[in-house]
N, C-alpha and C. Protein backbone atom coordinates (compact mmCIF):
# COMPACT_ATOMS: atom_id res chain seq x y z
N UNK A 1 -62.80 23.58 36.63
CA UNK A 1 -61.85 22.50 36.61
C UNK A 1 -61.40 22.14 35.21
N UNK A 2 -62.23 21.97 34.20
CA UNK A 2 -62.07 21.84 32.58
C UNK A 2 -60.82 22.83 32.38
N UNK A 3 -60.30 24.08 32.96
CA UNK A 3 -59.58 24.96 32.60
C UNK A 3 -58.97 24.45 32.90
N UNK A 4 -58.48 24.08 34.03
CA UNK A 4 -56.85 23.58 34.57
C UNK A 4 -56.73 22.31 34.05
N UNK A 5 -57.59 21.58 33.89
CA UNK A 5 -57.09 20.46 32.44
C UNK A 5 -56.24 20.66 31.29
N UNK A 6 -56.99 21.35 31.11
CA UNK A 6 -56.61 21.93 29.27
C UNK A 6 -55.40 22.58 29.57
N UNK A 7 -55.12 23.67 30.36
CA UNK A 7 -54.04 24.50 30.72
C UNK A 7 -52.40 23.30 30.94
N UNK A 8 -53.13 22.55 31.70
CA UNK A 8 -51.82 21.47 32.20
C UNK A 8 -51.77 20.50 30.91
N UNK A 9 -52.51 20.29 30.19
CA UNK A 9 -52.11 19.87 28.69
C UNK A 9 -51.53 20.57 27.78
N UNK A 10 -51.81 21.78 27.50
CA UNK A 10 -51.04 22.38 26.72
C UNK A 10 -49.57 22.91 27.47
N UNK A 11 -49.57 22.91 28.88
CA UNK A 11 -48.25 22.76 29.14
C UNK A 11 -47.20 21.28 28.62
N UNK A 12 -48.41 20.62 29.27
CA UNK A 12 -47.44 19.12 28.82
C UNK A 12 -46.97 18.78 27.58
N UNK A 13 -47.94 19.30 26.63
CA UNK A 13 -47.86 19.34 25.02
C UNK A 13 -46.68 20.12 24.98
N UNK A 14 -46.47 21.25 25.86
CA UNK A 14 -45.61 22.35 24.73
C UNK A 14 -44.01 21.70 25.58
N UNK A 15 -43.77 21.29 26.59
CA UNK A 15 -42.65 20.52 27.38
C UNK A 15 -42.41 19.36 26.70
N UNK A 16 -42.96 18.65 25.94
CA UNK A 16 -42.87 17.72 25.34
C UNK A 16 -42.04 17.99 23.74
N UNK A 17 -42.97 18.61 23.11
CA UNK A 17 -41.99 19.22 22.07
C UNK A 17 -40.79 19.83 22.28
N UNK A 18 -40.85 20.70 23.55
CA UNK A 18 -39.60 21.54 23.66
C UNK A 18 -38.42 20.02 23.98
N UNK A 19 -38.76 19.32 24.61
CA UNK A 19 -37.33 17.84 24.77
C UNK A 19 -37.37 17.36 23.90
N UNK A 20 -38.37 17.38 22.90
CA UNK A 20 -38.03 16.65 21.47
C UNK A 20 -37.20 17.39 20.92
N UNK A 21 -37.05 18.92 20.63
CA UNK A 21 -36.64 20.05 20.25
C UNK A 21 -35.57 19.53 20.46
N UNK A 22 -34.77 19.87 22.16
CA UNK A 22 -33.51 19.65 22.54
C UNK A 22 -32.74 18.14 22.30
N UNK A 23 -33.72 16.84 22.06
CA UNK A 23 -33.10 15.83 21.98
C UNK A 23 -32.79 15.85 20.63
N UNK A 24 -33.32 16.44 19.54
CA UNK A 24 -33.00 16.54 18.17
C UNK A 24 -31.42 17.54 18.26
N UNK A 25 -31.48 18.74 18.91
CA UNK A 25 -30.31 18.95 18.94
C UNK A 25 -29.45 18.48 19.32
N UNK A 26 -29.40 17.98 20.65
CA UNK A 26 -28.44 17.05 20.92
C UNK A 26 -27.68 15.57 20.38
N UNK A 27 -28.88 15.12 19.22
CA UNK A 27 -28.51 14.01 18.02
C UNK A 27 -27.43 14.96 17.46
N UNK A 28 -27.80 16.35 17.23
CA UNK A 28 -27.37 16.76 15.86
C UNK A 28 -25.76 17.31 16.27
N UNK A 29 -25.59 17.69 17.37
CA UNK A 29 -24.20 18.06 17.64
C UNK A 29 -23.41 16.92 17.71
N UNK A 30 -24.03 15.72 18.08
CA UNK A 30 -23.30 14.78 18.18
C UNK A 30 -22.73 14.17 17.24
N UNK A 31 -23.47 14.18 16.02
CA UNK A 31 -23.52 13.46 14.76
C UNK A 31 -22.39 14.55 14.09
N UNK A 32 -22.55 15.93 14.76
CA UNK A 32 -21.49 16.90 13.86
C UNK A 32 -20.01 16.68 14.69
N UNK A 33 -20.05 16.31 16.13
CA UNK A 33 -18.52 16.38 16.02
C UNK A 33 -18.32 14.79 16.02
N UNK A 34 -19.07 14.01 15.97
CA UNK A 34 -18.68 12.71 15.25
C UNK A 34 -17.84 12.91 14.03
N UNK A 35 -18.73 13.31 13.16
CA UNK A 35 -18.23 13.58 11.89
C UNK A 35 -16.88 14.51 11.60
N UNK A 36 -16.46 15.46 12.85
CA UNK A 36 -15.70 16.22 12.75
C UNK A 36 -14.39 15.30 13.19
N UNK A 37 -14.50 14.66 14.25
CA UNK A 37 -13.48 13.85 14.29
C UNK A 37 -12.81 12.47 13.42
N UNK A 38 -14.14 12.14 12.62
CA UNK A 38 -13.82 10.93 11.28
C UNK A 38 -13.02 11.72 10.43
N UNK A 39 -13.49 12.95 9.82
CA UNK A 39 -12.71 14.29 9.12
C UNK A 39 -11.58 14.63 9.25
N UNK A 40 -11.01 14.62 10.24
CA UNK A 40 -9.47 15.15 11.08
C UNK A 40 -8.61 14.01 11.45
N UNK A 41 -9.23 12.69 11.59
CA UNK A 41 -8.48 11.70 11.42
C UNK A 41 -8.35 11.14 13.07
N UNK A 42 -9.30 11.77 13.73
CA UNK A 42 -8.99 11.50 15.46
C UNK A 42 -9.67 10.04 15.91
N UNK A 43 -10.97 9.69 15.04
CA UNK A 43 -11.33 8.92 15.13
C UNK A 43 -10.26 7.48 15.19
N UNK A 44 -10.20 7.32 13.51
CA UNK A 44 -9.29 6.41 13.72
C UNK A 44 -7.89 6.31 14.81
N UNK A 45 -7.09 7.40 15.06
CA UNK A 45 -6.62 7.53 16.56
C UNK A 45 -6.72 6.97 17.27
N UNK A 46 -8.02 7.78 17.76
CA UNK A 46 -8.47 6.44 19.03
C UNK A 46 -8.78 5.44 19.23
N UNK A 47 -9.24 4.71 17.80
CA UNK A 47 -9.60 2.98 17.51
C UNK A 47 -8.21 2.46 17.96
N UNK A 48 -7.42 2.89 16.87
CA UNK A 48 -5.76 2.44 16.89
C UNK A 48 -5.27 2.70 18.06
N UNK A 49 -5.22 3.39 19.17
CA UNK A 49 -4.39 3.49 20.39
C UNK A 49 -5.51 2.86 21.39
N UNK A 50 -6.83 2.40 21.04
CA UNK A 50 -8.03 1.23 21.69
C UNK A 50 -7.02 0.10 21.29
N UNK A 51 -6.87 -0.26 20.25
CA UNK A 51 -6.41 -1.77 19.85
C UNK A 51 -5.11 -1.76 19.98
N UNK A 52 -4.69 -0.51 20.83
CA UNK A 52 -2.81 -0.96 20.69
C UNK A 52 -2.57 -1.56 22.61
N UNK A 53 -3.77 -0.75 22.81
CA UNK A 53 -3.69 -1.57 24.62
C UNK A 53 -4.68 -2.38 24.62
N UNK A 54 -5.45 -2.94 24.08
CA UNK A 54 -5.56 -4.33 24.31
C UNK A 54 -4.82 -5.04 23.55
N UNK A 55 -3.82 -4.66 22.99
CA UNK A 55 -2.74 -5.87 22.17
C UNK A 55 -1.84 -6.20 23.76
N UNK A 56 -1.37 -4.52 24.26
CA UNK A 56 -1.00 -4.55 25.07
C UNK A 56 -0.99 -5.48 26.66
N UNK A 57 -2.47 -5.22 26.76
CA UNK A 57 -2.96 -5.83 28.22
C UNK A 57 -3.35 -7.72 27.93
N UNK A 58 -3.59 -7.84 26.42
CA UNK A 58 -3.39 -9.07 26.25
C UNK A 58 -1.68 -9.90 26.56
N UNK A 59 -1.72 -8.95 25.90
CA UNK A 59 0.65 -9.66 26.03
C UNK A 59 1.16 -9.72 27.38
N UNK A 60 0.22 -8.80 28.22
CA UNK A 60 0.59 -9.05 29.80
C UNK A 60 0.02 -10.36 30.22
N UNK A 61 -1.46 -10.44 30.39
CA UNK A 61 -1.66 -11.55 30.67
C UNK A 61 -1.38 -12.74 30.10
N UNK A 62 -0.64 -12.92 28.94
CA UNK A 62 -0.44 -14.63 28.34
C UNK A 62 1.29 -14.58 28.23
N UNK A 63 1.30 -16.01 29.07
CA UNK A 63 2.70 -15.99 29.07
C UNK A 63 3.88 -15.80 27.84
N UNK A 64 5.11 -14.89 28.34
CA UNK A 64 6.03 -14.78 26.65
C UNK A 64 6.20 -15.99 26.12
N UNK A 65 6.32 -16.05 25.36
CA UNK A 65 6.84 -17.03 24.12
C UNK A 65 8.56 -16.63 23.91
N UNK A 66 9.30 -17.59 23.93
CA UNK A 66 10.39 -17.64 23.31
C UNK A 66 10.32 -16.77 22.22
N UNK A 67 11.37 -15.92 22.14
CA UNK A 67 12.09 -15.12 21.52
C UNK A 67 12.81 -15.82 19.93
N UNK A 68 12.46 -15.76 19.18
CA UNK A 68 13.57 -16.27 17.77
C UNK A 68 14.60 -15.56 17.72
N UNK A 69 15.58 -15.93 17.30
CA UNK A 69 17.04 -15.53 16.91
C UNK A 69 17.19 -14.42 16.82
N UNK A 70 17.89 -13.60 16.95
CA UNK A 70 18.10 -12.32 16.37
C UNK A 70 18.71 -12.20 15.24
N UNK A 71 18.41 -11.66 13.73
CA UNK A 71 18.65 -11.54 12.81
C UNK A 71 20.07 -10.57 12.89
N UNK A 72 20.72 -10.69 11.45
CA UNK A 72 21.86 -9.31 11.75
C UNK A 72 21.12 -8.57 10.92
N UNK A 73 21.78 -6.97 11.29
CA UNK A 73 21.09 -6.15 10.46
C UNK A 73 21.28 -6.16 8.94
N UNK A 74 19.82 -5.53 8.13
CA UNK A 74 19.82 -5.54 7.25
C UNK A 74 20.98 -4.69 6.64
N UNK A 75 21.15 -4.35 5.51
CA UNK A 75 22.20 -3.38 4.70
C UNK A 75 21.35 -2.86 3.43
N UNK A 76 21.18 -1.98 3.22
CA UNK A 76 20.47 -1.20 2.14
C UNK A 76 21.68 -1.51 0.87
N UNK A 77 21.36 -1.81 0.01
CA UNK A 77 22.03 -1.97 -1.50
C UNK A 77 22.66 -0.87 -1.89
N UNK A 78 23.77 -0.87 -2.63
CA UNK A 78 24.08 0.65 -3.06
C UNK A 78 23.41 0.86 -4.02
N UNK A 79 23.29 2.09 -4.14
CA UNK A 79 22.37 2.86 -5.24
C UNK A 79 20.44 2.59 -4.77
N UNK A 80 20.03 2.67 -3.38
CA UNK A 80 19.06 2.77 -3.31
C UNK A 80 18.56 3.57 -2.10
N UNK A 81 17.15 4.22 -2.11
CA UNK A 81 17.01 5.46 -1.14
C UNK A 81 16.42 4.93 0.02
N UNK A 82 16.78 5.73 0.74
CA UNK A 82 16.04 5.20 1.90
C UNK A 82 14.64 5.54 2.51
N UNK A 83 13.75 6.20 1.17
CA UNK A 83 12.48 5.97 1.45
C UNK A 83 12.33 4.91 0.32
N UNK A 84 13.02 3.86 -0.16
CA UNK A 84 12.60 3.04 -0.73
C UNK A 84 12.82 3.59 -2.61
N UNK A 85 12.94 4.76 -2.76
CA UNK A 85 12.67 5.19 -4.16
C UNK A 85 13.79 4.38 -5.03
N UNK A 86 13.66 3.89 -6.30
CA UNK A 86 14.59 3.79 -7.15
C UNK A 86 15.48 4.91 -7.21
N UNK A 87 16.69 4.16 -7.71
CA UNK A 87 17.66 5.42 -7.66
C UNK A 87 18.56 4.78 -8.77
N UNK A 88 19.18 5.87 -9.88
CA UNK A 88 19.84 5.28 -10.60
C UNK A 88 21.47 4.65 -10.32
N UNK A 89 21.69 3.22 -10.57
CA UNK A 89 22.75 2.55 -9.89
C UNK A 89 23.74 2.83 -10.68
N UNK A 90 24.95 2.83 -10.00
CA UNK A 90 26.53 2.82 -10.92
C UNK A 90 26.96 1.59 -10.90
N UNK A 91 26.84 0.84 -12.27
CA UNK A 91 26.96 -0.86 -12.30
C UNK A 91 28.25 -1.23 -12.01
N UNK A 92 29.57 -0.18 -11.80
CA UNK A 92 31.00 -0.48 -11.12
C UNK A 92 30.92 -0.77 -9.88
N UNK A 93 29.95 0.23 -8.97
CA UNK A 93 29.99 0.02 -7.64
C UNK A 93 28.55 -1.28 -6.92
N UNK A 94 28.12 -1.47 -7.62
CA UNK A 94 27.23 -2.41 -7.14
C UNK A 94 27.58 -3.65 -6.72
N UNK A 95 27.61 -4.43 -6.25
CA UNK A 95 28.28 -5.80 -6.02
C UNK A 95 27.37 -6.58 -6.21
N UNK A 96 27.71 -7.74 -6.28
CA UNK A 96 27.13 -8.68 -6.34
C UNK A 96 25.96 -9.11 -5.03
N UNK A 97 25.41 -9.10 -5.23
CA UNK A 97 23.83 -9.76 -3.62
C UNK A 97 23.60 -10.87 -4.25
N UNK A 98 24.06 -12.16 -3.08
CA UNK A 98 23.49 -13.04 -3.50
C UNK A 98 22.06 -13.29 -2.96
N UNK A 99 20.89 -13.59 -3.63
CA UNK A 99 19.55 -13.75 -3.15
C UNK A 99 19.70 -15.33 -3.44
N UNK A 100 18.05 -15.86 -3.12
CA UNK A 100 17.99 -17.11 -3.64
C UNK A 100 17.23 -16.46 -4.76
N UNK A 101 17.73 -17.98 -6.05
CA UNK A 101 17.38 -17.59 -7.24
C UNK A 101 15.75 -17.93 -7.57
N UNK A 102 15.00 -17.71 -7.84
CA UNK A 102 13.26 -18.13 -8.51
C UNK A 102 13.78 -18.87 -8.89
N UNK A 103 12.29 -19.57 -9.30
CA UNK A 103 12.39 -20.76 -10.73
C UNK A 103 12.51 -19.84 -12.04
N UNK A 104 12.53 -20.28 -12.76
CA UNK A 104 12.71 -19.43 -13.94
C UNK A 104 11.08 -19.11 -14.22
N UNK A 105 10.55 -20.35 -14.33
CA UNK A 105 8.73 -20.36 -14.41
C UNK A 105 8.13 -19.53 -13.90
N UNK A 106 8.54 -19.01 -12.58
CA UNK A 106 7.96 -18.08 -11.82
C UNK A 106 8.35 -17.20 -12.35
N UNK A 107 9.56 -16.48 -12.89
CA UNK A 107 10.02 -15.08 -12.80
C UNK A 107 9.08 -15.36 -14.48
N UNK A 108 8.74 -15.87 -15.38
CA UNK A 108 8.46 -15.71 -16.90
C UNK A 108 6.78 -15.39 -16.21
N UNK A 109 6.25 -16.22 -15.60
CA UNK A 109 4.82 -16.18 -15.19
C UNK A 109 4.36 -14.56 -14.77
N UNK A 110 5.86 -14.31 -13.84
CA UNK A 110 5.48 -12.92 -12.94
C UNK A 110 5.31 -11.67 -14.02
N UNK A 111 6.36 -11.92 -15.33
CA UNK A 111 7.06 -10.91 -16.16
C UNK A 111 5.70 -11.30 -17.55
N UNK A 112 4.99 -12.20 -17.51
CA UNK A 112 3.58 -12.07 -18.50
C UNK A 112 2.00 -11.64 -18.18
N UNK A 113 2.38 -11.61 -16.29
CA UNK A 113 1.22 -11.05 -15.35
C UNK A 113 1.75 -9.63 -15.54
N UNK A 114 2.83 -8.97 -15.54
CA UNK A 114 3.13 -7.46 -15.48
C UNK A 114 2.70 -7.24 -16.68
N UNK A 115 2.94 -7.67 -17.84
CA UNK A 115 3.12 -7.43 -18.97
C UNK A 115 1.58 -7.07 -19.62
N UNK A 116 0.66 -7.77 -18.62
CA UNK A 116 -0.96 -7.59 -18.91
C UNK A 116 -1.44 -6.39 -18.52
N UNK A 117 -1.02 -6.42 -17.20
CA UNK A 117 -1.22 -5.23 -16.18
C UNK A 117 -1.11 -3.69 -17.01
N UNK A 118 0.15 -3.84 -17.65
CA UNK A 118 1.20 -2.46 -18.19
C UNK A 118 0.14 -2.27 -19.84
N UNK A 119 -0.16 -3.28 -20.04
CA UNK A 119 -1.03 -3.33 -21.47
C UNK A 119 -2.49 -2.73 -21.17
N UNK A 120 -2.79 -3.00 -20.29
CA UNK A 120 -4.05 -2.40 -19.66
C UNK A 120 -4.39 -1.39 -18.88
N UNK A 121 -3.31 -0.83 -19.02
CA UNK A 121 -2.99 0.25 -17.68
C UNK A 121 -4.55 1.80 -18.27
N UNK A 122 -5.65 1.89 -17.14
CA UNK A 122 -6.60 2.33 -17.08
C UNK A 122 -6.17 4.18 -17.39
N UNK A 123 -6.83 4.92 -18.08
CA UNK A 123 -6.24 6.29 -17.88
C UNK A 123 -6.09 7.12 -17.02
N UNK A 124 -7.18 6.70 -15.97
CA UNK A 124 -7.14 7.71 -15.19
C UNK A 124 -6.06 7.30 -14.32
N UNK A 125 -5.39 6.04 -14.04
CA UNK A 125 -4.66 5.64 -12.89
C UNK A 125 -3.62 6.76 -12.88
N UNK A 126 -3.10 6.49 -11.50
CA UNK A 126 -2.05 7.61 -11.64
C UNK A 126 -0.82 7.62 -11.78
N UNK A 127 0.11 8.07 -12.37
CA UNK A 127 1.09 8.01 -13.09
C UNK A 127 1.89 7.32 -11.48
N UNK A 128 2.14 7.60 -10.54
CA UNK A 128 3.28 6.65 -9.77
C UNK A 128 2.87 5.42 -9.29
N UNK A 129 1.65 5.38 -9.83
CA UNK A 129 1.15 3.05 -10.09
C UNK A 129 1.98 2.83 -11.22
N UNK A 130 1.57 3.50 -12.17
CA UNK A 130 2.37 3.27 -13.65
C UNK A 130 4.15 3.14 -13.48
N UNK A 131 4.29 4.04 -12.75
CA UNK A 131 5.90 3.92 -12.69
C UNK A 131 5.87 2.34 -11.52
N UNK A 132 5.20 2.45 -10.93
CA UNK A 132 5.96 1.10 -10.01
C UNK A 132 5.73 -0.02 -10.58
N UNK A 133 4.74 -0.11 -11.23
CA UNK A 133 4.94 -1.36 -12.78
C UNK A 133 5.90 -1.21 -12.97
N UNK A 134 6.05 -0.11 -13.80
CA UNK A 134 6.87 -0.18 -14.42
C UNK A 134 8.85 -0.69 -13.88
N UNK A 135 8.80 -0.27 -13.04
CA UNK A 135 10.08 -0.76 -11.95
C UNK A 135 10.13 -2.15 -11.47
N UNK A 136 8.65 -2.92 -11.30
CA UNK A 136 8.58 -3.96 -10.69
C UNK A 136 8.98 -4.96 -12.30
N UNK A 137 8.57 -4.57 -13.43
CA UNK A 137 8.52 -5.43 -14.91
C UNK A 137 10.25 -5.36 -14.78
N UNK A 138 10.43 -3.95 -14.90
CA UNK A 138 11.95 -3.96 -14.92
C UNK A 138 13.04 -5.10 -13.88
N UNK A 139 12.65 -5.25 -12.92
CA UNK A 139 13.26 -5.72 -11.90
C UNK A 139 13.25 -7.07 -12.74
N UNK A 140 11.58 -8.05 -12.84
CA UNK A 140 11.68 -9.15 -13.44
C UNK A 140 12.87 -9.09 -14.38
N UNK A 141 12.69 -8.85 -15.26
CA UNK A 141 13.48 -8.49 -16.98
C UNK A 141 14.93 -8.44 -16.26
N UNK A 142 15.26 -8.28 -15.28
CA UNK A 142 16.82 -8.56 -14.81
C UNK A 142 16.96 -9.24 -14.47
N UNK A 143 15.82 -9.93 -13.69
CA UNK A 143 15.87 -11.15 -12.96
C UNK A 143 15.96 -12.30 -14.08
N UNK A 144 15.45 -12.28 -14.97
CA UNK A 144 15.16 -13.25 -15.89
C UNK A 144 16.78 -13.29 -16.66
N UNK A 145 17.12 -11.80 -17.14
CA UNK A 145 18.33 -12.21 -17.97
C UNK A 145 19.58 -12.53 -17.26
N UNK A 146 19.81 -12.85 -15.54
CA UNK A 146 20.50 -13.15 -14.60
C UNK A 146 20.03 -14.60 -14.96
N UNK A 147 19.14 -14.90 -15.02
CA UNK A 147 18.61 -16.79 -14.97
C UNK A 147 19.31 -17.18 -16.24
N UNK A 148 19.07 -16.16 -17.31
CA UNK A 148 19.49 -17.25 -18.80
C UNK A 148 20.89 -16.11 -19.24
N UNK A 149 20.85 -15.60 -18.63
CA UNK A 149 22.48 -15.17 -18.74
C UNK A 149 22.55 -14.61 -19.94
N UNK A 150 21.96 -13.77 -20.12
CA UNK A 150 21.61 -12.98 -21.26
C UNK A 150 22.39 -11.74 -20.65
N UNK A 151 22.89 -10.83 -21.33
CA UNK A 151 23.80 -9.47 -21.02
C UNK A 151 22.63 -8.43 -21.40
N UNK A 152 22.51 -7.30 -19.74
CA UNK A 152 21.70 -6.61 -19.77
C UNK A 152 21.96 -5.14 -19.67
N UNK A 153 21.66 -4.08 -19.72
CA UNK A 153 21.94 -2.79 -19.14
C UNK A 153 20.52 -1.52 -19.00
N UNK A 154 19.66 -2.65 -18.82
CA UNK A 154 18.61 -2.24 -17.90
C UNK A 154 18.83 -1.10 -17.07
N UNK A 155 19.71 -1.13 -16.06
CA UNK A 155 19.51 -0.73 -14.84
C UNK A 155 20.87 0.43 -14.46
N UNK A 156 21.42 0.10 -15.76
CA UNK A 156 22.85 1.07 -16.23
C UNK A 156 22.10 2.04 -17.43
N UNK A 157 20.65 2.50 -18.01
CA UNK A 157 21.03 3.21 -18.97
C UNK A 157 20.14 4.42 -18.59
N UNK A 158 20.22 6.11 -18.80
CA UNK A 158 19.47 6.84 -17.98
C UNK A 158 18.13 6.26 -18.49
N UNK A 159 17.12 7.17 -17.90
CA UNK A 159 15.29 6.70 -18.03
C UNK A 159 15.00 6.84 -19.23
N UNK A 160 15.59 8.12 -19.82
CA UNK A 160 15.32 8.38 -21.26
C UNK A 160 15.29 7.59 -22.44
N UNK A 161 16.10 6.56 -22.52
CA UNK A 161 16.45 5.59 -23.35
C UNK A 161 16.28 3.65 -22.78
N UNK A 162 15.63 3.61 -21.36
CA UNK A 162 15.21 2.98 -20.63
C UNK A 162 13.85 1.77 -21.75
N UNK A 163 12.85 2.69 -22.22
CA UNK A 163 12.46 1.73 -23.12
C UNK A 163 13.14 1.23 -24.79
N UNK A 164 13.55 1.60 -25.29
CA UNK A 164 14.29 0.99 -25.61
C UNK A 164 15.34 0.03 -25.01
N UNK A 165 15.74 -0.24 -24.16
CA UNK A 165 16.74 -1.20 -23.33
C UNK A 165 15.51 -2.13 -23.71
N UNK A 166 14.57 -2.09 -22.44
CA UNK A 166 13.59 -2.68 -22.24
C UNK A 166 13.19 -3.44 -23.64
N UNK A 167 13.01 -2.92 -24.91
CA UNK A 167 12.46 -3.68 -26.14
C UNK A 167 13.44 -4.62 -26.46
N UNK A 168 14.87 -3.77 -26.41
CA UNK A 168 15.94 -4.98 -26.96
C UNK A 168 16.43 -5.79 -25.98
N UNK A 169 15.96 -5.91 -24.49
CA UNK A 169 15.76 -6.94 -23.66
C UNK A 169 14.86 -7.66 -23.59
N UNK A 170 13.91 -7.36 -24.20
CA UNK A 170 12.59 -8.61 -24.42
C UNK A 170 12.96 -9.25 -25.27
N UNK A 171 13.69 -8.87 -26.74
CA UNK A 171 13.88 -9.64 -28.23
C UNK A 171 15.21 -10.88 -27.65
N UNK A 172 15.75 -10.14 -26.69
CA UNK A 172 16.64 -11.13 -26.43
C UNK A 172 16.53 -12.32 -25.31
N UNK A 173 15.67 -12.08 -24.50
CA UNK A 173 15.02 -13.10 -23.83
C UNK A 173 14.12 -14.48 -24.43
N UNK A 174 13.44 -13.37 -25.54
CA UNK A 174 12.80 -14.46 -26.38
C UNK A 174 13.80 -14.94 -27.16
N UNK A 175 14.33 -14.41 -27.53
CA UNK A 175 15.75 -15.29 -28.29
C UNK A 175 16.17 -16.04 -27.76
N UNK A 176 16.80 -16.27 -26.36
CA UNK A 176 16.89 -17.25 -25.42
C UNK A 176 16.26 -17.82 -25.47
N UNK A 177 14.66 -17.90 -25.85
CA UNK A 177 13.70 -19.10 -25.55
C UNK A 177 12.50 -18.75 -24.45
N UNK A 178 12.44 -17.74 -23.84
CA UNK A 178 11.70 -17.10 -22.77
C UNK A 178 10.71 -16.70 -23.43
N UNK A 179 9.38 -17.48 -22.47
CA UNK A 179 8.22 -16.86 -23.83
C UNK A 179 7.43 -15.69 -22.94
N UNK A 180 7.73 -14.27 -23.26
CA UNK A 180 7.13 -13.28 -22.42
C UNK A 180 5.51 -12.75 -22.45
N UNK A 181 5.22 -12.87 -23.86
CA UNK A 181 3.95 -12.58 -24.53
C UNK A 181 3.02 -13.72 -24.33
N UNK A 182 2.22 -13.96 -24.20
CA UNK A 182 0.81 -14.73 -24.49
C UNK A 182 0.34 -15.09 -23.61
């Protein structure tokens, strides 16, 4: 009888390891096409089309809400792309857009926060952060010499000669009284 003890233990022993065996593999495939789908981008997928029907099945069950106005459509500016890129403008054909105007405080505040940013600019960053500073400072610096009516050609001169504009549009802002630095 001692035999068939021992015998049915070392079966049980060796059945035991062998499902540990297989449950370790089965962690491990899982964990690999987990990972294969975070990798390929499927994951997020399916979060995002999870949270686009319960946006969905929520909006069914709660009653609509009034509708706001319908806006008219927007109009893209001349001289700009329609993935958004700067584009160099022809200052004959541009017209006038009226926006609402900033305070002036704000546009000097915005144009001494860029001005830190562009002074500090890290090396490794990558050159199209640097350019959208650089576009966004520019934009201020028009905005500002539109406020004090300072004569600009910023946005009329090619890129090449662009900083320079830029220097003899700062001397003249501060000449106006605009304090850009400190």
């Amino acid at each position: 009888m001692p035999e068939g003890g021992s015998v049915s233990a070392e079966v049980g022993a060796s059945l035991l390891q062998l499902g540990g065996t297989v449950a370790l593999l089965v962690v491990g495939v899982a964990l690999l096409v987990l990972l294969l789908r975070w990798a390929t981008g499927q994951l997020q997928a399916d979060l995002a089309a999870r949270r686009r029907a319960r946006t969905v099945t929520e909006s069914v069950d709660r009653p609509a809400a009034p509708l706001p106005p319908a806006l008219p459509p927007r109009r893209r500016p001349t001289g700009s792309h329609p993935a958004g890129r700067r584009v160099p403008r022809d200052p004959v054909a541009t017209g006038s857009v009226d926006r609402p105007r900033r305070p002036l405080e704000r546009v000097a505040a915005d144009l001494r926060r860029l001005a830190r940013e562009l002074a500090m600019v890290p090396g490794g960053m990558p050159m199209e952060r640097r350019r959208g500073l650089l576009a966004a400072y520019d934009d201020l610096l028009v905005e500002a010499a539109v406020l004090l009516e300072v004569p600009q050609q910023l946005t009329a001169v090619p890129p090449e000669v662009r900083e320079l504009e830029r220097i003899r549009l700062l001397g003249a802002l501060e000449a106006a009284g605009l304090v850009v630095t400190g």
